[in-house]
N, C-alpha and C. Protein backbone atom coordinates (compact mmCIF):
# COMPACT_ATOMS: atom_id res chain seq x y z
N UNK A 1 119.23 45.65 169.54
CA UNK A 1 119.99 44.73 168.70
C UNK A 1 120.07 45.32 167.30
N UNK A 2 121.40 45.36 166.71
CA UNK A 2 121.70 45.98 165.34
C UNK A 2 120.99 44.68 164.29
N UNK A 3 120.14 45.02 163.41
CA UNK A 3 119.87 44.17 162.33
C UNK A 3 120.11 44.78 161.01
N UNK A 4 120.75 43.58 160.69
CA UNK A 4 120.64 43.59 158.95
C UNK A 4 120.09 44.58 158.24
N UNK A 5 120.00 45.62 157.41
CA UNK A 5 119.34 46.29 156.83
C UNK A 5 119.95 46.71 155.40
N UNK A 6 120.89 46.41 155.07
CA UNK A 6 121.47 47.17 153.61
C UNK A 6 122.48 46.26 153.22
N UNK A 7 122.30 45.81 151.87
CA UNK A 7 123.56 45.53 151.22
C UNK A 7 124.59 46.71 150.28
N UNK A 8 125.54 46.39 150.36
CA UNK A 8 126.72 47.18 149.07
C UNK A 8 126.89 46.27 148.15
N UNK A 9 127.37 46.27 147.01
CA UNK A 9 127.63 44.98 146.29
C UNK A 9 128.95 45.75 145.40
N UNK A 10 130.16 45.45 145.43
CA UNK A 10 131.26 46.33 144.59
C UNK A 10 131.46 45.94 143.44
N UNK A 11 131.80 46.61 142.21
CA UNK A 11 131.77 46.04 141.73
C UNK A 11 133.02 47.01 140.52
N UNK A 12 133.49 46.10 139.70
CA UNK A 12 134.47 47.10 138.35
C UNK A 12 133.93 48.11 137.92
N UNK A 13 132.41 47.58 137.49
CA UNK A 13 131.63 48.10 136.24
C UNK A 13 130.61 48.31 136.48
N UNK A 14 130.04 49.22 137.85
CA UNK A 14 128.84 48.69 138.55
C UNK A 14 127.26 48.98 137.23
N UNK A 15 127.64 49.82 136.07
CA UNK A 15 126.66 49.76 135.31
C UNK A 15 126.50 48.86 134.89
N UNK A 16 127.51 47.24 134.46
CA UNK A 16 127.05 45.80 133.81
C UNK A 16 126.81 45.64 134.87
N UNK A 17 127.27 45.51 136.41
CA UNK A 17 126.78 44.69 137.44
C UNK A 17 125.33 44.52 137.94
N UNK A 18 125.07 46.44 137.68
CA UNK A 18 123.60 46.54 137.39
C UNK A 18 122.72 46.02 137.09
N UNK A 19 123.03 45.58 135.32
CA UNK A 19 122.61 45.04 134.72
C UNK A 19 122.35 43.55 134.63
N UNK A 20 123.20 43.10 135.16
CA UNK A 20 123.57 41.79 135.22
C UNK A 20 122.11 40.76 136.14
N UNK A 21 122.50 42.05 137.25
CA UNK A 21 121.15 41.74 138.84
C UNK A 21 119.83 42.08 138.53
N UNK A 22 119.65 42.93 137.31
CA UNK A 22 118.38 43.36 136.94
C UNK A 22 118.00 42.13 135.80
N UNK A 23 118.69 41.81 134.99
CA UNK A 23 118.12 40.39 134.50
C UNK A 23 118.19 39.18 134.96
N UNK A 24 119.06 38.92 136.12
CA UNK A 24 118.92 37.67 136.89
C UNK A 24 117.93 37.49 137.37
N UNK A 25 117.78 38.51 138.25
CA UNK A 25 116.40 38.15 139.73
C UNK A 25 115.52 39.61 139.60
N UNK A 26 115.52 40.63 138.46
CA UNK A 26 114.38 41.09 138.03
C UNK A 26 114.41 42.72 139.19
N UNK A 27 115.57 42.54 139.78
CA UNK A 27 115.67 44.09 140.57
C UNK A 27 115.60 44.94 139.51
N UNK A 28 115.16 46.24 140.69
CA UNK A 28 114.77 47.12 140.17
C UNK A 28 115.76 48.21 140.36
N UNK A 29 116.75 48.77 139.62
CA UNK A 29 118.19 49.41 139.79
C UNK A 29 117.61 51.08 139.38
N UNK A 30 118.78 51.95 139.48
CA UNK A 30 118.09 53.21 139.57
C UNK A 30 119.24 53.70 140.34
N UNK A 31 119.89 55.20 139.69
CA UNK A 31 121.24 56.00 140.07
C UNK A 31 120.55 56.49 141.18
N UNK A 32 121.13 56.93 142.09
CA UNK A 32 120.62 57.70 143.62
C UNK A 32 120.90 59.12 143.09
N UNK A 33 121.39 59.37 142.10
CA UNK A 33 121.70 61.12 141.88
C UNK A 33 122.22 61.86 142.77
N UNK A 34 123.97 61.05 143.15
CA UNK A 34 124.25 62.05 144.22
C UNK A 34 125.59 62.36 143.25
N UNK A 35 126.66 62.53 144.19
CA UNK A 35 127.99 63.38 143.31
C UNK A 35 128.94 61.97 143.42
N UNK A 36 128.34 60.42 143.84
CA UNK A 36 129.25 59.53 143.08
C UNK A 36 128.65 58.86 142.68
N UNK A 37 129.23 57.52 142.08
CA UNK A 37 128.47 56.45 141.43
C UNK A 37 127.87 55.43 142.84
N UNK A 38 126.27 55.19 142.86
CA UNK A 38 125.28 54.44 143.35
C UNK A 38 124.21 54.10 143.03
N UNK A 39 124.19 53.01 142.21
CA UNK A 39 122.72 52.38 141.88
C UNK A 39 122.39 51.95 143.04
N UNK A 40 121.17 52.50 143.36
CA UNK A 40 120.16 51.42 144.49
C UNK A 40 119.17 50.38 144.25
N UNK A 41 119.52 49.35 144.67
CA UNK A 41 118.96 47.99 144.33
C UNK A 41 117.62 47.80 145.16
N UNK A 42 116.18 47.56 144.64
CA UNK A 42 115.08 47.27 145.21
C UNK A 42 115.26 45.57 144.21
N UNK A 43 114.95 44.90 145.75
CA UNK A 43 115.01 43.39 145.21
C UNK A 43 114.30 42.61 145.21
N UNK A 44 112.87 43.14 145.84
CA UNK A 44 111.35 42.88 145.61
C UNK A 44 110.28 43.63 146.59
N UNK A 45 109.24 43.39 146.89
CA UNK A 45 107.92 43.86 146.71
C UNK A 45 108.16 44.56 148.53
N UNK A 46 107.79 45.57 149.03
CA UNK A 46 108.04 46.35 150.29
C UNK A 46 106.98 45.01 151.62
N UNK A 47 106.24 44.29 150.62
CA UNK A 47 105.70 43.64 151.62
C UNK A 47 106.37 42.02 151.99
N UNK A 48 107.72 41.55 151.69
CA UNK A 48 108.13 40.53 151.50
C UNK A 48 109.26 40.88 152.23
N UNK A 49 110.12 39.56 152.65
CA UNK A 49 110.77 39.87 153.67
C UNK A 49 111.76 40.18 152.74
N UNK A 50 113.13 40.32 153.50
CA UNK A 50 114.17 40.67 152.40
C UNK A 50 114.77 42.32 152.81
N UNK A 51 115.63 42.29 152.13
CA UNK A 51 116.75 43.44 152.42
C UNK A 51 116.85 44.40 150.78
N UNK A 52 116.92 45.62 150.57
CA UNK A 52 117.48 45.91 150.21
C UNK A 52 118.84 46.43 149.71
N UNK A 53 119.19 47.38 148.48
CA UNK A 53 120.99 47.37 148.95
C UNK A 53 121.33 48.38 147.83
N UNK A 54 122.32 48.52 147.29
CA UNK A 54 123.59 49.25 146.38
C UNK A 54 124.13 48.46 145.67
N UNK A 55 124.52 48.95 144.25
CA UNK A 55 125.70 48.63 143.69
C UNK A 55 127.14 49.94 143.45
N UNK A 56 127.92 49.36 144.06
CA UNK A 56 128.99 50.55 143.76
C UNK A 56 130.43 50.25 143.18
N UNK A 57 131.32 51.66 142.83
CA UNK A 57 132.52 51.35 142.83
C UNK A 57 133.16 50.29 143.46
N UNK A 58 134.09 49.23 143.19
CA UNK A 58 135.07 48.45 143.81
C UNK A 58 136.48 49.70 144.03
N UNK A 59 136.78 49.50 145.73
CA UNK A 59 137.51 50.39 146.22
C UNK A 59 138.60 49.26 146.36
N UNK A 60 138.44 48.30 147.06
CA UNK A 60 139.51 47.53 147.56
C UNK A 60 139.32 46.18 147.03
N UNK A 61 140.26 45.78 146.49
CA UNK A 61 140.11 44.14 144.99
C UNK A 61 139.63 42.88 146.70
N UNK A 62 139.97 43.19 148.19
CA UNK A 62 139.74 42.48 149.07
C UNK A 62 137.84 42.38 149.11
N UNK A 63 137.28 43.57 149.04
CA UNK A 63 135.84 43.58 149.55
C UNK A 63 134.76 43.85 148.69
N UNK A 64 134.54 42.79 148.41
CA UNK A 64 132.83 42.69 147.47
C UNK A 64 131.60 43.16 147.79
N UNK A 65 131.46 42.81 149.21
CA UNK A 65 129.90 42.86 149.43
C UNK A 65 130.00 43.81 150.95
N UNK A 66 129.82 45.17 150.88
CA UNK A 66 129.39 45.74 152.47
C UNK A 66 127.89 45.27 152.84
N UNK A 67 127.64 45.12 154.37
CA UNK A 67 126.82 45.00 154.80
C UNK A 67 126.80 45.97 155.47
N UNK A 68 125.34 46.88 155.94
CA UNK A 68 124.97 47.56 157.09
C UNK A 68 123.67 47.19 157.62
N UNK A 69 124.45 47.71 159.10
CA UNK A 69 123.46 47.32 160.15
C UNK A 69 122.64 48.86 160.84
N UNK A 70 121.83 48.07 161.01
CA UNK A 70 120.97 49.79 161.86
C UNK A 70 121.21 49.92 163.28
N UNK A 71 121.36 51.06 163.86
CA UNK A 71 121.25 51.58 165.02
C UNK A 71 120.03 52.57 165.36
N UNK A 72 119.74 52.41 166.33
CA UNK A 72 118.84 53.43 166.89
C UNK A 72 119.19 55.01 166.95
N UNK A 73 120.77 54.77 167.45
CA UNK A 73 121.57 56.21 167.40
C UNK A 73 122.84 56.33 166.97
N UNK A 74 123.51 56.61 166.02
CA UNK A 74 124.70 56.82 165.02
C UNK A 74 126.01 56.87 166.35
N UNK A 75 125.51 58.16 166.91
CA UNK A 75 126.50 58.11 168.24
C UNK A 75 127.14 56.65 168.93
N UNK A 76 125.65 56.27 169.18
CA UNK A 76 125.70 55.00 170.55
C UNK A 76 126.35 54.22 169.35
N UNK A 77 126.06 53.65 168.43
CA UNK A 77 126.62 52.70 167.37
C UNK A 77 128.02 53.07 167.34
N UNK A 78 128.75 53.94 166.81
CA UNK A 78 130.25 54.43 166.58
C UNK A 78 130.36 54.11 168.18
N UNK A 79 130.10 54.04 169.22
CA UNK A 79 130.90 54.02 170.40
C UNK A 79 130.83 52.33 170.16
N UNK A 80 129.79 51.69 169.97
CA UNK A 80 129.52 50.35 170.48
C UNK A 80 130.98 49.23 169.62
N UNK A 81 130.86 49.81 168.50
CA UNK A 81 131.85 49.57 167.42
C UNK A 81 133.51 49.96 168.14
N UNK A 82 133.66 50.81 168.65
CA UNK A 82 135.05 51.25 169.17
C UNK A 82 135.50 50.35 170.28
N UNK A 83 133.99 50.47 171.08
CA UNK A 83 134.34 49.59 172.37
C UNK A 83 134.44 48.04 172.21
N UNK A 84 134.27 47.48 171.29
CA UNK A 84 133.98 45.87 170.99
C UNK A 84 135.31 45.66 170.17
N UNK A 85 136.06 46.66 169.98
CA UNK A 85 137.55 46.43 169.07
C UNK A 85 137.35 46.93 167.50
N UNK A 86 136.48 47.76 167.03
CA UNK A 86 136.26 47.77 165.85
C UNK A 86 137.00 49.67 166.10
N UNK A 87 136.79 49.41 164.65
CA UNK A 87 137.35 51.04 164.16
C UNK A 87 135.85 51.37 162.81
N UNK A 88 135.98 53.12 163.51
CA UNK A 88 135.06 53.52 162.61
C UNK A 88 135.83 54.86 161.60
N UNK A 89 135.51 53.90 160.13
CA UNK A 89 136.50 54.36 159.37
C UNK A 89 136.36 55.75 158.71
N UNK A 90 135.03 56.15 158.43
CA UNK A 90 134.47 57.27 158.19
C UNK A 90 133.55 58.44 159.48
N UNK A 91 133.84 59.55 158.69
CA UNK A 91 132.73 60.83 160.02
C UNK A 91 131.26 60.31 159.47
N UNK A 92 130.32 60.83 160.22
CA UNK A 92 128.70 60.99 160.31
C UNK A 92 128.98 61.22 158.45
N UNK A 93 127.88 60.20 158.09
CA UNK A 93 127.74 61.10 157.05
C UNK A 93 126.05 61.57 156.84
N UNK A 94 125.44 62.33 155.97
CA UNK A 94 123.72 62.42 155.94
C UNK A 94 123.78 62.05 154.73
N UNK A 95 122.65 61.09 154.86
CA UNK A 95 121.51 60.96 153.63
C UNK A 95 120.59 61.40 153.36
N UNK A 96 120.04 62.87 152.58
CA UNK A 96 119.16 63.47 153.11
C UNK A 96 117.58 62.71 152.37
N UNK A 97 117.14 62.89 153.99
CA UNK A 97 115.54 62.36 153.65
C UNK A 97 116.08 60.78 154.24
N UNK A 98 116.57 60.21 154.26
CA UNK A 98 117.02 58.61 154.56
C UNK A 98 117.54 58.70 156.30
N UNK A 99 119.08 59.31 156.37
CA UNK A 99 119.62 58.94 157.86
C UNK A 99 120.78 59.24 157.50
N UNK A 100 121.94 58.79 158.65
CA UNK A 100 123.27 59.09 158.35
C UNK A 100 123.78 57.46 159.17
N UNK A 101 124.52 57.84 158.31
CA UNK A 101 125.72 56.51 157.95
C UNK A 101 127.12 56.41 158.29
N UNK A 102 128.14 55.19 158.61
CA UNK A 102 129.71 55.59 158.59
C UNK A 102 129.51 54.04 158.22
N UNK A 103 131.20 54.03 157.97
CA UNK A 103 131.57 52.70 157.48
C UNK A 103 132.45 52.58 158.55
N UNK A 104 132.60 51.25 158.94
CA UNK A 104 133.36 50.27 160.00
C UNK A 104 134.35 49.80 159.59
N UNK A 105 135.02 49.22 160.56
CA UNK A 105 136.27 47.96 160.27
C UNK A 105 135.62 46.99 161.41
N UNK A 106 135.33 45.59 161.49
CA UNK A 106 135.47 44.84 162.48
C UNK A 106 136.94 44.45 162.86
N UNK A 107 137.17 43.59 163.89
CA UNK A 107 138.32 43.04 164.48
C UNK A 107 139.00 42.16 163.58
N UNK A 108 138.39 41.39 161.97
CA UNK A 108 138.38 40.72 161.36
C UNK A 108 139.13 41.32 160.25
N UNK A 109 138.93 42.61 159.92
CA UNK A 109 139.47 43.66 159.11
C UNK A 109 138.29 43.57 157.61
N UNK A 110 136.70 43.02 158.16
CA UNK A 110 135.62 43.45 157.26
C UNK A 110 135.06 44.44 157.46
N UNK A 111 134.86 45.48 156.60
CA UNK A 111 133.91 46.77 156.20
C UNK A 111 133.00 46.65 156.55
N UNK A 112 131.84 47.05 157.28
CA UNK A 112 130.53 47.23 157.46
C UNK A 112 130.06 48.75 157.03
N UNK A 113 128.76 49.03 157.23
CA UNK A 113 128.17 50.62 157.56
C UNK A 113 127.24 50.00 158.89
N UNK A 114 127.08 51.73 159.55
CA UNK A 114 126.05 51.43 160.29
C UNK A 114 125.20 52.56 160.07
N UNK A 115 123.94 52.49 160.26
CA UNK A 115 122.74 53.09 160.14
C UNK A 115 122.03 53.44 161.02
N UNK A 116 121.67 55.16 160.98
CA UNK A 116 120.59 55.40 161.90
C UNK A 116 119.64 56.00 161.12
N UNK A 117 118.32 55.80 160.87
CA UNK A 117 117.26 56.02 160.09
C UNK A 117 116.91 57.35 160.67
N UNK A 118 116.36 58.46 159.77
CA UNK A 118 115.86 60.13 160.28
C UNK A 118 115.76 60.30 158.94
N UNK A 119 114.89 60.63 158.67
CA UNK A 119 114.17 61.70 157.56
C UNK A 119 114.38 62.48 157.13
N UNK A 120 114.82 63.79 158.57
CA UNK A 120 115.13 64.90 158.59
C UNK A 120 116.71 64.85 158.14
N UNK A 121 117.46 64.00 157.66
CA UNK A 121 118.65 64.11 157.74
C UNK A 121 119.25 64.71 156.48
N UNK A 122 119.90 65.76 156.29
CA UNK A 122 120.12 66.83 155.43
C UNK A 122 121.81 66.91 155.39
N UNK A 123 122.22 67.12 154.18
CA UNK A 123 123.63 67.13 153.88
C UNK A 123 124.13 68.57 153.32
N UNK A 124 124.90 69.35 153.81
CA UNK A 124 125.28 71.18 154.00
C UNK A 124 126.22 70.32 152.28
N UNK A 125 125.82 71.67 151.33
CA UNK A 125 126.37 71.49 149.52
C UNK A 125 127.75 71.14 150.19
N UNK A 126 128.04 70.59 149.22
CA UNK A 126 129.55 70.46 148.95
C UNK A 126 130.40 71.81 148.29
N UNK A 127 131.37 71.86 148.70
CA UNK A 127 132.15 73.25 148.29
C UNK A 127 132.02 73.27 146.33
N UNK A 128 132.11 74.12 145.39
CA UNK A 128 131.90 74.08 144.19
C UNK A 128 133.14 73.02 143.79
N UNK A 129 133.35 72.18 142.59
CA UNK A 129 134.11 70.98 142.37
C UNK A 129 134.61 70.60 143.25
N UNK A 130 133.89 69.89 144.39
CA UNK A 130 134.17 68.97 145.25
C UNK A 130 133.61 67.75 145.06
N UNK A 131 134.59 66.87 144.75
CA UNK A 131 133.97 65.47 144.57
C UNK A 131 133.88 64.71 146.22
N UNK A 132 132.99 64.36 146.17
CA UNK A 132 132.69 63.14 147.20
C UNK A 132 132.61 61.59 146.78
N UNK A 133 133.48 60.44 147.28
CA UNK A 133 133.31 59.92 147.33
C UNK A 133 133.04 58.95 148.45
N UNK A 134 132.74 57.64 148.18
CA UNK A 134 132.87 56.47 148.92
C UNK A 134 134.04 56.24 149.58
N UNK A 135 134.31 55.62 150.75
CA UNK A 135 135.90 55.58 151.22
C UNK A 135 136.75 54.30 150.87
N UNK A 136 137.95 53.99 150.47
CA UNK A 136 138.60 52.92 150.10
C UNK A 136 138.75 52.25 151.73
N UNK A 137 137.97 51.21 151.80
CA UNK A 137 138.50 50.42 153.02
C UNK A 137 140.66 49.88 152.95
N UNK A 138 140.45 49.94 153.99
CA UNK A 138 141.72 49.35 154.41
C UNK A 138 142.20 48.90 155.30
């Protein structure tokens, strides 16, 4: 069973949005240091229940909040997603040290990610000025 595991949160300005969540409810925000804009949101203590998540670019003025779900295997997930009527909108991507990831469409036309957790998961450089980003749902 896929569970809950990650929020996205989109946003204009994700450095006030940042900010905004770090003096509301006291998260703990922090750039991921990759080649786009991602604050990662810790939203309390590793022993409490609860989800972590992201704040990012707003791609599409339709979608505020991605959710991802975990899979056991990235593969079996992208099939499970195809076969149930969904579209998977992005390739494998790696998070290295974390897992690899894609973003969804449900039948509904909402964004998801799905997640397979690995450690070992390593991302080959990007070509010299190659920007990477996040994908604009649509």
């Amino acid at each position: 069973m896929g569970r809950l595991s990650h929020f996205e949160i989109t946003a204009d300005d994700p450095d006030r949005a940042a900010e905004f969540y770090r003096k509301a409810f006291g998260w703990e925000l922090k750039d991921w240091g990759g080649s786009f804009k991602y604050i990662l949101a810790t939203t309390g203590p590793k022993d409490q229940a609860g989800i972590d998540g992201a704040i990012m670019p707003r791609h599409d003025s339709k979608q505020a909040v991605i959710n991802t779900i975990s899979v056991d295997s990235w593969e079996a997930g992208a099939r499970a997603v195809s076969e149930a009527g969904g579209k998977v909108l992005t390739e494998k991507n790696a998070i290295p040290g974390l897992g690899y990831t894609a973003y969804c469409r449900d039948t509904e036309g909402n964004v998801f990610g799905i997640f397979q957790a690995d450690e070992t998961a390593a991302r080959a450089a990007a070509p010299a000025g190659a920007v990477q980003e996040k994908p604009t749902p649509s």
